[in-house]
Protein backbone atom coordinates (compact mmCIF):
# COMPACT_ATOMS: atom_id res chain seq x y z
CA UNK A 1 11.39 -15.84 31.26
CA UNK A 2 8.14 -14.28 32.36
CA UNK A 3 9.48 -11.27 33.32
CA UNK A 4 11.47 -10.86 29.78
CA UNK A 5 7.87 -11.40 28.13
CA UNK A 6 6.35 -8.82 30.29
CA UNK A 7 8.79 -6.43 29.78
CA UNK A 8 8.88 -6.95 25.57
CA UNK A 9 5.00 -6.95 25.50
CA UNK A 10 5.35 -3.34 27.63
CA UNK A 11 8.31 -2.00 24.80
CA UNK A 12 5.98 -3.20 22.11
CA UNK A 13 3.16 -1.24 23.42
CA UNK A 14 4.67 1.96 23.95
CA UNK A 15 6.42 1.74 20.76
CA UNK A 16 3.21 1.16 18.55
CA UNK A 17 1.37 3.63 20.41
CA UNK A 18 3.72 6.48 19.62
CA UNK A 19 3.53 5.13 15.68
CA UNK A 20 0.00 5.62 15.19
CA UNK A 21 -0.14 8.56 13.30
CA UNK A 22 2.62 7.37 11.02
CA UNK A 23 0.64 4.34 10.71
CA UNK A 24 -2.58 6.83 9.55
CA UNK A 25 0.11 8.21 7.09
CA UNK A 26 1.73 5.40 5.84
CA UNK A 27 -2.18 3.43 5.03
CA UNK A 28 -3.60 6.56 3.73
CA UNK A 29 -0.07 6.92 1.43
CA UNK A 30 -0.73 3.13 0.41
CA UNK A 31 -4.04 4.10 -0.21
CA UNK A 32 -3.06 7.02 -2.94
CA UNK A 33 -0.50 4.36 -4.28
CA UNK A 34 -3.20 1.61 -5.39
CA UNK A 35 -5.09 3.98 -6.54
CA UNK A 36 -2.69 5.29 -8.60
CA UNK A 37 -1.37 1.87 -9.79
CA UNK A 38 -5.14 0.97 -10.34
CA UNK A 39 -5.32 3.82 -12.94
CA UNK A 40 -2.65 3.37 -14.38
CA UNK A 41 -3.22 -0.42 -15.54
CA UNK A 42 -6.66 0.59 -16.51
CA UNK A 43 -5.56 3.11 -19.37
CA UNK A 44 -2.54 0.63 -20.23
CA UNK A 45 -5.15 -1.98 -20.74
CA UNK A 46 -7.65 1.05 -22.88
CA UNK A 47 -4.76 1.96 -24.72
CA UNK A 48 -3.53 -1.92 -26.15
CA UNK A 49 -7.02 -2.55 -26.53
CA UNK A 50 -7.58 0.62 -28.90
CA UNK A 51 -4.08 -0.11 -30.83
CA UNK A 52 -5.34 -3.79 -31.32
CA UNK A 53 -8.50 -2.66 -32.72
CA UNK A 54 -7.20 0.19 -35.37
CA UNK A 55 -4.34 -2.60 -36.20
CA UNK A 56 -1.58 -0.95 -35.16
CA UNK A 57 -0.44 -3.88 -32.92
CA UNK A 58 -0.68 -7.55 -34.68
């Protein structure tokens, strides 16, 4: 059994190491994404709150 965990611990070491520019990617595309979402849900929120006040939303 120790030799299985030695060998899975090496597999999962070279396998991360060769994903760390996807890795870079995939945070920094996460990144754009919340931003994005974050925006979004800020002018949704603007544009109730500006309907409510003229009255066009009861």
């Amino acid at each position: 059994m120790t030799t299985e965990k030695a060998k899975n611990s090496k597999n999962i070491a070279s396998a991360t190491s060769g994903q760390s520019e996807s890795k870079k990617e995939l945070n920094q595309k996460t990144s754009v994404e919340f931003s994005v979402s974050i925006l979004l849900g800020v002018v949704v929120i603007v544009l109730v709150a500006a309907t409510a006040y003229y009255g066009l939303v009861r």
